[in-house]
Protein backbone atom coordinates (compact mmCIF):
# COMPACT_ATOMS: atom_id res chain seq x y z
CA UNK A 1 -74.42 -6.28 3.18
CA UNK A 2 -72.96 -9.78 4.22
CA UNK A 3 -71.09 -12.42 2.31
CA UNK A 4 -70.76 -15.86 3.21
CA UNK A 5 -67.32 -17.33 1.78
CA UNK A 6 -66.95 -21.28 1.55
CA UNK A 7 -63.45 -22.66 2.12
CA UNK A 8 -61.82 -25.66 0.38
CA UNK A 9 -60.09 -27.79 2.54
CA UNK A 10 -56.48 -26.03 1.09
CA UNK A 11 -57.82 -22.74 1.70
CA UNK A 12 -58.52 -23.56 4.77
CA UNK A 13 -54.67 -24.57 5.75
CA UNK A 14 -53.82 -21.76 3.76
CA UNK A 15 -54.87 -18.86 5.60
CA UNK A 16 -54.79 -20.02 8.81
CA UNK A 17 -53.81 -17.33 11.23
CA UNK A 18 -53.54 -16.10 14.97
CA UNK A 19 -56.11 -14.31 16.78
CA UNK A 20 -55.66 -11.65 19.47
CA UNK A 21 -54.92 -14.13 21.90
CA UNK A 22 -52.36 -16.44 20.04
CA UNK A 23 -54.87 -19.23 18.66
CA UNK A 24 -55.37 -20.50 15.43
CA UNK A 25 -57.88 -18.74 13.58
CA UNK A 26 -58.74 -19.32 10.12
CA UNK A 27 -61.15 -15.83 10.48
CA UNK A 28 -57.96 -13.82 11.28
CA UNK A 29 -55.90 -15.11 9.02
CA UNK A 30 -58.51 -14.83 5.87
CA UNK A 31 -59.11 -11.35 7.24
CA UNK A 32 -55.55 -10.27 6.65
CA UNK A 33 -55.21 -11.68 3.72
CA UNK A 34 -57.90 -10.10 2.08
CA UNK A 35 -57.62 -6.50 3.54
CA UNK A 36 -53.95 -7.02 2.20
CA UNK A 37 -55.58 -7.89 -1.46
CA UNK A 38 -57.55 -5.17 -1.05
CA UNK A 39 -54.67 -2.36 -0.11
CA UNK A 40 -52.72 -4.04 -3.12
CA UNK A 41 -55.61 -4.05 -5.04
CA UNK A 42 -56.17 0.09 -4.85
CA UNK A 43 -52.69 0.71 -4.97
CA UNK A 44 -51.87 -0.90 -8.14
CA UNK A 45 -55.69 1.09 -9.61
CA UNK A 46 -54.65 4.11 -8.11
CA UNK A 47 -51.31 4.19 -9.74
CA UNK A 48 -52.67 3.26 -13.07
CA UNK A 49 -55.27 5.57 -12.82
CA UNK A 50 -53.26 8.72 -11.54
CA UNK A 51 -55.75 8.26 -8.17
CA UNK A 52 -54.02 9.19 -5.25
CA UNK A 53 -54.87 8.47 -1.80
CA UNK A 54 -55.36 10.88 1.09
């Protein structure tokens, strides 16, 4: 399934990051940011919940 997110204009300075080869990349930066939600995310459910991760 795909998802198409739309940026405001201070999102978009926001998570600007660098790409493999040292460039500006709002994709990369987005990308870490949300895989870091994400990890956060589970932690703080799994903790809650008495989940634990493998």
């Amino acid at each position: 399934m795909k998802y198409e997110i739309v940026l405001t204009d201070t999102a978009r300075e926001h998570y600007w990051g660098l790409d493999a080869r040292r460039r500006p990349s709002i994709k990369k930066g987005l990308k870490e940011h949300l895989s870091f939600s994400c990890s956060q995310a589970w932690s703080l459910g799994a903790s809650t919940n008495g989940i634990t991760s493998s």
